[in-house]
PDB file of N, CA and C in Angstrom:
ATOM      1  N   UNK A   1       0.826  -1.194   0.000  1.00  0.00           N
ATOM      2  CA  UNK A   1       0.000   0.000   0.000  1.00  0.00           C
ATOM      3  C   UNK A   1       0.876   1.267   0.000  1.00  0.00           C
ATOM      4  N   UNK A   2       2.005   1.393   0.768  1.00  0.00           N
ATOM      5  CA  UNK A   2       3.083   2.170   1.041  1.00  0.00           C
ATOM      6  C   UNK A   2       3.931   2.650  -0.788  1.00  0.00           C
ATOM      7  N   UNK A   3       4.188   1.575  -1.099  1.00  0.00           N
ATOM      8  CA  UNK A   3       4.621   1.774  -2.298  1.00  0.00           C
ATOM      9  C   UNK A   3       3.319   2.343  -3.193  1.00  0.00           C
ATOM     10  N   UNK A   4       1.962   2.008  -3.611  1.00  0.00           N
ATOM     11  CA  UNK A   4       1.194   2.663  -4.546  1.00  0.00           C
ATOM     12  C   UNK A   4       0.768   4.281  -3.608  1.00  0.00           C
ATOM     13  N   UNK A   5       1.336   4.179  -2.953  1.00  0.00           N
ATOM     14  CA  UNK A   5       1.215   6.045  -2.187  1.00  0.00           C
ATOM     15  C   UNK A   5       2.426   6.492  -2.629  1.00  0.00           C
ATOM     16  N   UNK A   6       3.225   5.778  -2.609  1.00  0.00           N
ATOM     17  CA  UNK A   6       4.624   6.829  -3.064  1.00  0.00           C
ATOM     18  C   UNK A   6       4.494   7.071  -4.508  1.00  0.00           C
ATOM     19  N   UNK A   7       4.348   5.905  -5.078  1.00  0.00           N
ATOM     20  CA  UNK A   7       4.172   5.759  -6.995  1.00  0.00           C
ATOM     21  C   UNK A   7       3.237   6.715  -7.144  1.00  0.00           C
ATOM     22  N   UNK A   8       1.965   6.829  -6.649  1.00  0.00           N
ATOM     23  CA  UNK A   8       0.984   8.259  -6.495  1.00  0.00           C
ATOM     24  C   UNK A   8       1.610   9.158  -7.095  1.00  0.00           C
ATOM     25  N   UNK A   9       2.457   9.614  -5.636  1.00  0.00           N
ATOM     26  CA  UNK A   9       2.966  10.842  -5.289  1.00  0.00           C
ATOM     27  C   UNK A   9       3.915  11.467  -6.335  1.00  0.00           C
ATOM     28  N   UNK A  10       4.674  10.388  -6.882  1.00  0.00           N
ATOM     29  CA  UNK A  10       5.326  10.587  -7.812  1.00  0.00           C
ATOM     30  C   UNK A  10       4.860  10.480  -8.893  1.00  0.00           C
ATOM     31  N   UNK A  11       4.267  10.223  -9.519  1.00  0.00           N
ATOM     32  CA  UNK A  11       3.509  10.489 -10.963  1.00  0.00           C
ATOM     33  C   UNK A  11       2.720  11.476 -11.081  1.00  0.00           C
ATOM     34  N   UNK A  12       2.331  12.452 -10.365  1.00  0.00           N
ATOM     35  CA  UNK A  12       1.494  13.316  -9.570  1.00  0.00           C
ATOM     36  C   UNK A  12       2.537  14.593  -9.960  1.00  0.00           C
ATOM     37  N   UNK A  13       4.150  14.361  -9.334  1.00  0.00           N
ATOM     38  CA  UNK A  13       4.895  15.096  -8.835  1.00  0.00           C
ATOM     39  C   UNK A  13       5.239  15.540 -10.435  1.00  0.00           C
ATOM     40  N   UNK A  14       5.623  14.149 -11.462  1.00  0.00           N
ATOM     41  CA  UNK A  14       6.089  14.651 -12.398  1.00  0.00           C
ATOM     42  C   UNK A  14       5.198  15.378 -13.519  1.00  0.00           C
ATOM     43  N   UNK A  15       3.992  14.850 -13.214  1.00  0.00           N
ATOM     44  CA  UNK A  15       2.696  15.730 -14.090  1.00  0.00           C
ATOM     45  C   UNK A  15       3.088  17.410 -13.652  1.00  0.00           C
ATOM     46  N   UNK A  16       3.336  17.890 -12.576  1.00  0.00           N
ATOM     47  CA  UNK A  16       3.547  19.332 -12.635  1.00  0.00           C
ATOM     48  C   UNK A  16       4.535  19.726 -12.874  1.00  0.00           C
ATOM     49  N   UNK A  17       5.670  19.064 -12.554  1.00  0.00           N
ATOM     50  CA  UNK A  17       6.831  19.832 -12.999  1.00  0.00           C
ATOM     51  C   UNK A  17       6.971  19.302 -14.227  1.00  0.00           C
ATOM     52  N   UNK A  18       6.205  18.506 -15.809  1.00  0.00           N
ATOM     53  CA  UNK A  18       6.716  18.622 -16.723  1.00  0.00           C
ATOM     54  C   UNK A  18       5.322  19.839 -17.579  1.00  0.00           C
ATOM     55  N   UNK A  19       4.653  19.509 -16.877  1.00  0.00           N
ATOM     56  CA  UNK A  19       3.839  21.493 -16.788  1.00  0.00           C
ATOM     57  C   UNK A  19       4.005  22.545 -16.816  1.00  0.00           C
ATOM     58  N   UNK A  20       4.766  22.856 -15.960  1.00  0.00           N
ATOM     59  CA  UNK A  20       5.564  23.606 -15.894  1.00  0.00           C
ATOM     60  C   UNK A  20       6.840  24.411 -16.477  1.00  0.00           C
ATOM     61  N   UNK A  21       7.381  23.568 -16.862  1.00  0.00           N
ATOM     62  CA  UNK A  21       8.660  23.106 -17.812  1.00  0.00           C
ATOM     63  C   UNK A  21       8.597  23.411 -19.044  1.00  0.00           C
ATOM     64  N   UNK A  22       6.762  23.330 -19.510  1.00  0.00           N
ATOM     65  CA  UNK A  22       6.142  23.963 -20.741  1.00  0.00           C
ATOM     66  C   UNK A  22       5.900  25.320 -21.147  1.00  0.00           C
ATOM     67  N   UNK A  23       5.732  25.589 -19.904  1.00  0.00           N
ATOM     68  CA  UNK A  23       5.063  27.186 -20.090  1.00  0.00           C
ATOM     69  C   UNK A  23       6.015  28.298 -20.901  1.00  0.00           C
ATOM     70  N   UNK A  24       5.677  28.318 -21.402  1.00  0.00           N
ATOM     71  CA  UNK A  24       6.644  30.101 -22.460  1.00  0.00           C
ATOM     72  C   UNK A  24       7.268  30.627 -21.460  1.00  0.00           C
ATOM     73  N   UNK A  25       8.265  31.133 -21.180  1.00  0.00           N
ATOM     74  CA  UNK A  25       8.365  32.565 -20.993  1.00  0.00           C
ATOM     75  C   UNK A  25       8.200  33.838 -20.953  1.00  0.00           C
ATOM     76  N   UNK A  26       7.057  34.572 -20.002  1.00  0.00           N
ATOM     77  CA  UNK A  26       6.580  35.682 -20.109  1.00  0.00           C
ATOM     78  C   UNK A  26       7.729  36.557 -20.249  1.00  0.00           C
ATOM     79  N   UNK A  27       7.335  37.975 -21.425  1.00  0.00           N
ATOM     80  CA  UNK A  27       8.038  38.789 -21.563  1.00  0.00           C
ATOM     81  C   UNK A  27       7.169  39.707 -20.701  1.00  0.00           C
ATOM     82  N   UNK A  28       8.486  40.853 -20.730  1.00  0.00           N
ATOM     83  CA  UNK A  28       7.931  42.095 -19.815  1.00  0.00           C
ATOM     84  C   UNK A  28       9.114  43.028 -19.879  1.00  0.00           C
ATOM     85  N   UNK A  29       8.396  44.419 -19.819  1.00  0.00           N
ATOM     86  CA  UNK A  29       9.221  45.350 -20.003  1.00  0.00           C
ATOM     87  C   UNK A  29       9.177  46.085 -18.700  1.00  0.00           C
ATOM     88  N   UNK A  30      10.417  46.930 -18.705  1.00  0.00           N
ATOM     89  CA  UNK A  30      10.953  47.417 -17.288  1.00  0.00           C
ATOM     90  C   UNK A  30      11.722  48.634 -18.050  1.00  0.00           C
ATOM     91  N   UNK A  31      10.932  49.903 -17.053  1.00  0.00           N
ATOM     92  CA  UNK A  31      11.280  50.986 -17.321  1.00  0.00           C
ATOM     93  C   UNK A  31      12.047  51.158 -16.500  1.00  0.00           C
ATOM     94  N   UNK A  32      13.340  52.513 -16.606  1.00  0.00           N
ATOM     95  CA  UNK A  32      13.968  52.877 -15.877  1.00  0.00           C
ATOM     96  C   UNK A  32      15.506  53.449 -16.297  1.00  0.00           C
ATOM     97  N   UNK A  33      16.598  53.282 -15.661  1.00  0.00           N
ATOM     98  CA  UNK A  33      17.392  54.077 -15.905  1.00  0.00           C
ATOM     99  C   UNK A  33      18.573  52.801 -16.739  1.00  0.00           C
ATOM    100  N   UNK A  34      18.971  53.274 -18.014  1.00  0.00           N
ATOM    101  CA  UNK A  34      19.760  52.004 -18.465  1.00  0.00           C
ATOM    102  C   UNK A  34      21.254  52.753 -18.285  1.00  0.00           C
ATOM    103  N   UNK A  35      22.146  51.844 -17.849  1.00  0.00           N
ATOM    104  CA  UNK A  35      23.218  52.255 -17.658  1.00  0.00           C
ATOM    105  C   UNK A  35      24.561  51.189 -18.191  1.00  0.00           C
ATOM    106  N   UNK A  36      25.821  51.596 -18.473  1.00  0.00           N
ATOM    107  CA  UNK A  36      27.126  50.512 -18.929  1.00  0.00           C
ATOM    108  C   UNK A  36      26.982  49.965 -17.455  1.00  0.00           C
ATOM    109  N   UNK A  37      27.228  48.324 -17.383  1.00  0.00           N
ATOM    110  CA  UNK A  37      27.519  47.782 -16.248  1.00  0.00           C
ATOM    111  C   UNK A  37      29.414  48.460 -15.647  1.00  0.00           C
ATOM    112  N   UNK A  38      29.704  48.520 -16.631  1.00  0.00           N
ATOM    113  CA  UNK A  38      31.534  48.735 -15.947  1.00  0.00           C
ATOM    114  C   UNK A  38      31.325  50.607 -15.734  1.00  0.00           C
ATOM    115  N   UNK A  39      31.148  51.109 -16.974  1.00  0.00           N
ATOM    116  CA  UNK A  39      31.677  52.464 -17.083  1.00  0.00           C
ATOM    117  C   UNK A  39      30.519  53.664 -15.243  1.00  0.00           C
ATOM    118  N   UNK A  40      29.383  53.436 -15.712  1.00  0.00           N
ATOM    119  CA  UNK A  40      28.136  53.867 -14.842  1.00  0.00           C
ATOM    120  C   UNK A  40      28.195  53.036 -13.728  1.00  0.00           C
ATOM    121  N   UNK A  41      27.901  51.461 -13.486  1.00  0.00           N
ATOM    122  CA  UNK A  41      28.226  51.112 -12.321  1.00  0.00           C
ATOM    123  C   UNK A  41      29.151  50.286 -11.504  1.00  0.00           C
ATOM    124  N   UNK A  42      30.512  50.435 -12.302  1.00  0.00           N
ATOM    125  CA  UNK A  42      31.614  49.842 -11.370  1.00  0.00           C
ATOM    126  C   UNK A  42      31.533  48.631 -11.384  1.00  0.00           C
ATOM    127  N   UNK A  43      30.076  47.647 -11.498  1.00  0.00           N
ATOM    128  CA  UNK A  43      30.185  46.274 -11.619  1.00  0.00           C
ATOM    129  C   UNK A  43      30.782  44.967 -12.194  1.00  0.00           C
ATOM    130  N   UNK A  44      30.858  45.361 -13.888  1.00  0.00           N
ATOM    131  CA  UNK A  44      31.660  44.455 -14.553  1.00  0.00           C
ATOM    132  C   UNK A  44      32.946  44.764 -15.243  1.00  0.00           C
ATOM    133  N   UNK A  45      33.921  44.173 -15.504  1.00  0.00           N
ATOM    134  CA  UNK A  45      35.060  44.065 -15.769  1.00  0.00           C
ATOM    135  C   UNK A  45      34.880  45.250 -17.312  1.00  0.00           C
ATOM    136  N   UNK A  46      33.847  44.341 -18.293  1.00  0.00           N
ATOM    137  CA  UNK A  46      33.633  44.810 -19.788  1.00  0.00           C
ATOM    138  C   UNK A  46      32.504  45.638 -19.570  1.00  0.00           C
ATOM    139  N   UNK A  47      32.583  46.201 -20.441  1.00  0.00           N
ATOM    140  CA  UNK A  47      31.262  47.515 -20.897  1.00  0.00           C
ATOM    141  C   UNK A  47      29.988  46.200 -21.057  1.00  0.00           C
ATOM    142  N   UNK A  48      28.888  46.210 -20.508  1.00  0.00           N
ATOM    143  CA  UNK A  48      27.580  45.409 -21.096  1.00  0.00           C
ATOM    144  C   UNK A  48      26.424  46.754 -20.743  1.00  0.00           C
ATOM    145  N   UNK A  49      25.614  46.187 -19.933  1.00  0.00           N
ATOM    146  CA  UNK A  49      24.027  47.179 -19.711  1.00  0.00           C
ATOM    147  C   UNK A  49      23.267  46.534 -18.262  1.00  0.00           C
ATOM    148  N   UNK A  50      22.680  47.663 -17.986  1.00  0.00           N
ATOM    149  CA  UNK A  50      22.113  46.973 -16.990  1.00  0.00           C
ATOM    150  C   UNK A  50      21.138  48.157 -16.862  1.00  0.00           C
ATOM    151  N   UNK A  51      19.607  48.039 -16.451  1.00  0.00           N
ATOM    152  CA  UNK A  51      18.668  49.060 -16.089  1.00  0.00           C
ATOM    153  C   UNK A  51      18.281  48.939 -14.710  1.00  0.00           C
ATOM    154  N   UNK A  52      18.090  49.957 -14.292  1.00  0.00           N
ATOM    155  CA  UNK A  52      17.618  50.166 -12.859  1.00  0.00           C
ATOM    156  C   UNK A  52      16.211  50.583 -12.778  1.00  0.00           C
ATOM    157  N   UNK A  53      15.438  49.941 -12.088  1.00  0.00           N
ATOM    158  CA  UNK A  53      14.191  49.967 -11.980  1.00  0.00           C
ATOM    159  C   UNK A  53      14.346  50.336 -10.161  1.00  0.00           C
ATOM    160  N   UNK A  54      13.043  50.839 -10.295  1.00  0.00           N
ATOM    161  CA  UNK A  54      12.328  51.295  -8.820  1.00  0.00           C
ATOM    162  C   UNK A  54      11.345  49.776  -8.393  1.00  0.00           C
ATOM    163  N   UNK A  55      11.240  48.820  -7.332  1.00  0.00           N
ATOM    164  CA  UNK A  55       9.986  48.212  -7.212  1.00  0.00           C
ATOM    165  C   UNK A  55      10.041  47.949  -5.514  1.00  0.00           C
ATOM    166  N   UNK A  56       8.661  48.377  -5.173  1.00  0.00           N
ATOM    167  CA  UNK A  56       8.024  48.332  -3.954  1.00  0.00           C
ATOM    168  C   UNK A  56       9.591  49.488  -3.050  1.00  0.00           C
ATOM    169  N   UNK A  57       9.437  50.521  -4.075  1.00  0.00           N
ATOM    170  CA  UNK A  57      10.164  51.571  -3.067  1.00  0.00           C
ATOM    171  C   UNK A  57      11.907  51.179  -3.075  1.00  0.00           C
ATOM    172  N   UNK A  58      12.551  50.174  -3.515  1.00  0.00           N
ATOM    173  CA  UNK A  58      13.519  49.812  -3.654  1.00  0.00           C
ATOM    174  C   UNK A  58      14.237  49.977  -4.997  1.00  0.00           C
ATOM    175  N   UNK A  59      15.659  49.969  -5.048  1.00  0.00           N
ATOM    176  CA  UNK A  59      15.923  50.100  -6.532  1.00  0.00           C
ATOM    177  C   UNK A  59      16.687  48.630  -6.917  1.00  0.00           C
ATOM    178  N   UNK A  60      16.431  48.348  -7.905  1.00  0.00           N
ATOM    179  CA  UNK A  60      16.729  47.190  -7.953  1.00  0.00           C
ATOM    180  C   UNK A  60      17.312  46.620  -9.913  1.00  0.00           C
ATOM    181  N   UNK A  61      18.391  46.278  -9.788  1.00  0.00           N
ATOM    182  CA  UNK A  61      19.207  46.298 -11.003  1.00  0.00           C
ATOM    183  C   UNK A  61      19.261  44.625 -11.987  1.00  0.00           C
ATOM    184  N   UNK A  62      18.571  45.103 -12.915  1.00  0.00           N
ATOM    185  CA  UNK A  62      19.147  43.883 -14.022  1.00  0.00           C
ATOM    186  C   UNK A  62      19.643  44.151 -15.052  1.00  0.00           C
ATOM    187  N   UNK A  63      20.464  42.866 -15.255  1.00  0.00           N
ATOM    188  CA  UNK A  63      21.477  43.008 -16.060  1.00  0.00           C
ATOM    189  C   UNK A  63      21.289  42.008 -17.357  1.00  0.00           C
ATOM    190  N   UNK A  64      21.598  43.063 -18.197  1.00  0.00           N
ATOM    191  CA  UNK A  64      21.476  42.382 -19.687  1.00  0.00           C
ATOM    192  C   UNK A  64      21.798  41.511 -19.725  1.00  0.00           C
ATOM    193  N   UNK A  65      21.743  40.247 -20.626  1.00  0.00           N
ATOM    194  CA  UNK A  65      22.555  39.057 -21.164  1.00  0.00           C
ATOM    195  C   UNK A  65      22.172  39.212 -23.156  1.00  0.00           C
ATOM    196  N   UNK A  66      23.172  39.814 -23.302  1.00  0.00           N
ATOM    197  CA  UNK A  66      23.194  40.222 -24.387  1.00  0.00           C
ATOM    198  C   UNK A  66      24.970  40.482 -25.203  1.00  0.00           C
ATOM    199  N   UNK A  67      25.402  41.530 -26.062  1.00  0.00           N
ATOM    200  CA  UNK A  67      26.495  40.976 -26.639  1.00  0.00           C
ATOM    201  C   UNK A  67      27.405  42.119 -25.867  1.00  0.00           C
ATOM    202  N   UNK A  68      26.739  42.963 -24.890  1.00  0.00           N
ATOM    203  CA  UNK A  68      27.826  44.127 -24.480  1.00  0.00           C
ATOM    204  C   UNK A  68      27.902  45.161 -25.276  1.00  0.00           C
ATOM    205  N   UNK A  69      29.278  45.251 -25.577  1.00  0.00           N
ATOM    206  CA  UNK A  69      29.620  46.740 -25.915  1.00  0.00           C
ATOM    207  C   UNK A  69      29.724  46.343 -27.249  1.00  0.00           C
ATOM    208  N   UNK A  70      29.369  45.487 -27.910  1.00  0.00           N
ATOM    209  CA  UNK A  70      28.836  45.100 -29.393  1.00  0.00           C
ATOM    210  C   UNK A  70      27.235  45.207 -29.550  1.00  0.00           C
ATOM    211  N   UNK A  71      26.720  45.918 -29.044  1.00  0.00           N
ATOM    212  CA  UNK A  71      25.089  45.973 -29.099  1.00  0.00           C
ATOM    213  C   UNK A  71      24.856  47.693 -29.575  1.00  0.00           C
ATOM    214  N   UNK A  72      24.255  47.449 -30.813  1.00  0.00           N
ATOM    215  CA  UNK A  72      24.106  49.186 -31.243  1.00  0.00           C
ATOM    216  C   UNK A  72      23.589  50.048 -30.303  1.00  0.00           C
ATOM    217  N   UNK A  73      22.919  49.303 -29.275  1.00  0.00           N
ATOM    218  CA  UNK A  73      22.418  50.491 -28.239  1.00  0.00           C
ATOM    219  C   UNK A  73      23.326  51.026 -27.171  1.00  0.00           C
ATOM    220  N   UNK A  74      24.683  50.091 -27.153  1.00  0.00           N
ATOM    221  CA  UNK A  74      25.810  50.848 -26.481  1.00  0.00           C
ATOM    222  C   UNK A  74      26.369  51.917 -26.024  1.00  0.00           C
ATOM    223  N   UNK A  75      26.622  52.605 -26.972  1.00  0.00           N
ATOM    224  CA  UNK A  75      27.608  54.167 -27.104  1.00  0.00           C
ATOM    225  C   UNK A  75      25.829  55.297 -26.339  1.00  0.00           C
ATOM    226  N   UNK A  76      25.281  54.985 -26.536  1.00  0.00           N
ATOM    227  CA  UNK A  76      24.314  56.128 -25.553  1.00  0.00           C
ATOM    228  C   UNK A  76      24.930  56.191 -24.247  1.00  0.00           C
ATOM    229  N   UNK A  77      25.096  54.908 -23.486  1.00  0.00           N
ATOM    230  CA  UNK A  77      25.077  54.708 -22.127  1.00  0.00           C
ATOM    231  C   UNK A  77      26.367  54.614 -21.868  1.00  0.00           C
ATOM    232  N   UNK A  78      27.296  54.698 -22.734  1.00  0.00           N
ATOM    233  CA  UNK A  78      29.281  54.368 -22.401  1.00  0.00           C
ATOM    234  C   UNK A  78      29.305  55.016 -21.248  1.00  0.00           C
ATOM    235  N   UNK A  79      28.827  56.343 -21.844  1.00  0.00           N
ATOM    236  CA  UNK A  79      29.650  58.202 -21.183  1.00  0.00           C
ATOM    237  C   UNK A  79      28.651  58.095 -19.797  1.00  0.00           C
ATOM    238  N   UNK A  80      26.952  57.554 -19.413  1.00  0.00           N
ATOM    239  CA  UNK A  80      26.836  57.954 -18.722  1.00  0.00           C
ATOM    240  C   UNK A  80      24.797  57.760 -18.733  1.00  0.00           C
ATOM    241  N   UNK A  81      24.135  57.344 -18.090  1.00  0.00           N
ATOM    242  CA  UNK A  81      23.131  56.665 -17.696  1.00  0.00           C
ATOM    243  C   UNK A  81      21.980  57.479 -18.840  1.00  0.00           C
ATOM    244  N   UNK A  82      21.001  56.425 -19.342  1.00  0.00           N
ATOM    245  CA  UNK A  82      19.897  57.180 -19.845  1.00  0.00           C
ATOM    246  C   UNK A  82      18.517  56.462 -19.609  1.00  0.00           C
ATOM    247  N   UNK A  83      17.586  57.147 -19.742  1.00  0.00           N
ATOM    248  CA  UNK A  83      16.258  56.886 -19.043  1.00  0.00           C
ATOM    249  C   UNK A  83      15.862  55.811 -20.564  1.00  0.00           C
ATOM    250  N   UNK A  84      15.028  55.122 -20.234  1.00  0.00           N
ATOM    251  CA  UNK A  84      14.544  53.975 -21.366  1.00  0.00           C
ATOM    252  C   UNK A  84      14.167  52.960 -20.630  1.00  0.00           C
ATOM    253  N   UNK A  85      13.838  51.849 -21.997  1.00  0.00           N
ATOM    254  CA  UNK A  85      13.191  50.744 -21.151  1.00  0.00           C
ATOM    255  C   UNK A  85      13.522  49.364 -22.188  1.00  0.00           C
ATOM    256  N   UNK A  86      13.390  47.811 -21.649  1.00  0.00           N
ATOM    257  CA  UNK A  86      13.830  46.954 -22.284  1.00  0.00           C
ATOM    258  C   UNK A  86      12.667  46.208 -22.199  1.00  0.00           C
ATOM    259  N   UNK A  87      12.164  45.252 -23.262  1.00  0.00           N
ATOM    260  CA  UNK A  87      11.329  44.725 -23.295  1.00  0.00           C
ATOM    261  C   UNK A  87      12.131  43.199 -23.180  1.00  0.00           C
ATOM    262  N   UNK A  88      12.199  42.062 -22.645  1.00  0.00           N
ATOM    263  CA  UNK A  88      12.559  40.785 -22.910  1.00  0.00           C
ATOM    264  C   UNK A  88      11.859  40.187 -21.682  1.00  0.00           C
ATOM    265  N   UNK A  89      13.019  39.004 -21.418  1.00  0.00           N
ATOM    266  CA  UNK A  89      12.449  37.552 -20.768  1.00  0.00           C
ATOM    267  C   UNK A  89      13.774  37.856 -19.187  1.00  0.00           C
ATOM    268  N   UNK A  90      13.384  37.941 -18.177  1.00  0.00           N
ATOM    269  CA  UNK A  90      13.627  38.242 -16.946  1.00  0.00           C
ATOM    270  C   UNK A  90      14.094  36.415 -16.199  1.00  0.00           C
ATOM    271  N   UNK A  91      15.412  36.638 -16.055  1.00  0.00           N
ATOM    272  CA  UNK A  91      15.591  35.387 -15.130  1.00  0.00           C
ATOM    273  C   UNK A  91      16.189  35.794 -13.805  1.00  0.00           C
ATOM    274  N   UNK A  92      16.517  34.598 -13.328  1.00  0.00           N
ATOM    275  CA  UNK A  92      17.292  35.004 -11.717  1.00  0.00           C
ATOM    276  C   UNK A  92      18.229  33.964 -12.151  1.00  0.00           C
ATOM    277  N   UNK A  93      19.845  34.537 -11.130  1.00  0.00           N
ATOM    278  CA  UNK A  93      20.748  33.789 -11.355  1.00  0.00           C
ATOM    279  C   UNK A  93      22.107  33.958 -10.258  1.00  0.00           C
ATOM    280  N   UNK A  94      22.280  33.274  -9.339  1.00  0.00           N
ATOM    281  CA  UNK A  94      23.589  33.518  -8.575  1.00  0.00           C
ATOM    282  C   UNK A  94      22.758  34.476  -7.631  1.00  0.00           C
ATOM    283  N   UNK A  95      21.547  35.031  -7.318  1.00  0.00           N
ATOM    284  CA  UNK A  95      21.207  36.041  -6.674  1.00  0.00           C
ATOM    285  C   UNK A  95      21.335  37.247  -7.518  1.00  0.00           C
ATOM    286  N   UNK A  96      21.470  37.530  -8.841  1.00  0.00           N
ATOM    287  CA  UNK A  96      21.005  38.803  -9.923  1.00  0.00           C
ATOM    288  C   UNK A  96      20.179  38.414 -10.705  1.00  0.00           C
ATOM    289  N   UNK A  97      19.396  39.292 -11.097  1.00  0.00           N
ATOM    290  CA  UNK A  97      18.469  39.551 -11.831  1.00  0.00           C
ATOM    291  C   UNK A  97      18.969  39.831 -13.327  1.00  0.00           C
ATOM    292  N   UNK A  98      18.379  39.037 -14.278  1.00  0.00           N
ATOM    293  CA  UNK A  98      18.813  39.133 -16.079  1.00  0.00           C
ATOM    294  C   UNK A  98      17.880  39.438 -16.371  1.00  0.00           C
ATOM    295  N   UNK A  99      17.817  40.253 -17.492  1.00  0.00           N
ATOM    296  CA  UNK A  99      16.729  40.193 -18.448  1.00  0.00           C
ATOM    297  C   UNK A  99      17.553  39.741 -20.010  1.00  0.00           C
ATOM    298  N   UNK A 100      17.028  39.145 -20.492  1.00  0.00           N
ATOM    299  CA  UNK A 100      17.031  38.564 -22.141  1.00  0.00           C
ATOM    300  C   UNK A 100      16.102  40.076 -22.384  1.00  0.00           C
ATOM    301  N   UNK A 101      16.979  40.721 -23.481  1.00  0.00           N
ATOM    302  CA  UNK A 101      16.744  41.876 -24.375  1.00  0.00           C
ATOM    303  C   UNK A 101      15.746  40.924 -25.640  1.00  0.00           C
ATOM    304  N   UNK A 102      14.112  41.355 -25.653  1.00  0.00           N
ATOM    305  CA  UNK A 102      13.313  40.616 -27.290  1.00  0.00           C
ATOM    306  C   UNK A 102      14.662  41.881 -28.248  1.00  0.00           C
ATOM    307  N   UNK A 103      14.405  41.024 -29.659  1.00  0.00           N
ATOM    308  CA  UNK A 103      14.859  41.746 -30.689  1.00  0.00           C
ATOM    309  C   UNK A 103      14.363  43.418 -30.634  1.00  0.00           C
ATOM    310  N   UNK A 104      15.386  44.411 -30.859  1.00  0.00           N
ATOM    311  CA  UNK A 104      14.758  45.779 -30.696  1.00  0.00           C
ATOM    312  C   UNK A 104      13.953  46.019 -29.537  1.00  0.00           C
ATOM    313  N   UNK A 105      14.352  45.314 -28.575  1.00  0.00           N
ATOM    314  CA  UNK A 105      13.714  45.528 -27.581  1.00  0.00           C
ATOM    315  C   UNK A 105      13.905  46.666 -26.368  1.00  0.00           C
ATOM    316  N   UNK A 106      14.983  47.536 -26.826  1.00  0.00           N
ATOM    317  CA  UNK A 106      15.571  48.372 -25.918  1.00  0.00           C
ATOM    318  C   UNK A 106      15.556  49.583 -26.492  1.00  0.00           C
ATOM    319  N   UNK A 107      14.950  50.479 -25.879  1.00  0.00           N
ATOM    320  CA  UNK A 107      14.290  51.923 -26.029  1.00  0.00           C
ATOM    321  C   UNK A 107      15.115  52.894 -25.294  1.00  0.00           C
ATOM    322  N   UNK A 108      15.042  53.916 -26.088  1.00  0.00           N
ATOM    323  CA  UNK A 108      15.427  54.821 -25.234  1.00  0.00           C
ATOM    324  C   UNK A 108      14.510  56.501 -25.271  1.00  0.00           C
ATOM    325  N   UNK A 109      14.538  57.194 -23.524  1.00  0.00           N
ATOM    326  CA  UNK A 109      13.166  58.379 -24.193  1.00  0.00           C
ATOM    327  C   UNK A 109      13.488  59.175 -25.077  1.00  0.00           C
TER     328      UNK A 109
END
């Protein structure tokens, strides 16, 4: 009986997490201040991007995963921070926040 409760549990278990596993990736865009990760905030070694958003009163920073200082939207933000916004796919990683840039997905006002 012990075993058809566990076998349950587990066939059960893998119905949601291969559910899950399906779902798209919601995109979403995040306004705020886009800045060079090295030049604006001291963080990375190479020039990349990173925007700063405001949420629940906090400021809170993600960082591109994209090609860096090979991305035409670069040279705005080298010299020094500009207001805009990125539309992509938002992960977590190591304790930072990524966003995946959609194609043309990065605006500036």
């Amino acid at each position: 009986m012990k075993n058809l409760v566990l076998a349950s549990f587990a066939l059960i278990f893998s119905f949601v997490m291969v559910s899950a596993a399906d779902k798209p990736a919601k995109e979403v865009t995040l306004k705020g201040e886009i800045n060079c990760s090295k030049c604006a905030l001291n963080e990375t070694a190479d020039c990349g991007h990173a925007i700063k958003v405001t949420e629940n009163g906090k400021d809170v920073i993600y960082y591109f995963k994209d090609k860096g200082k090979a991305e035409s939207y670069h040279d705005v933000v080298c010299n020094g921070p500009a207001k805009g916004s990125v539309k992509g796919v938002v992960l977590e990683k190591d304790g930072k926040k990524w966003i995946v840039p959609a194609k043309d997905g990065v605006k500036y006002d």
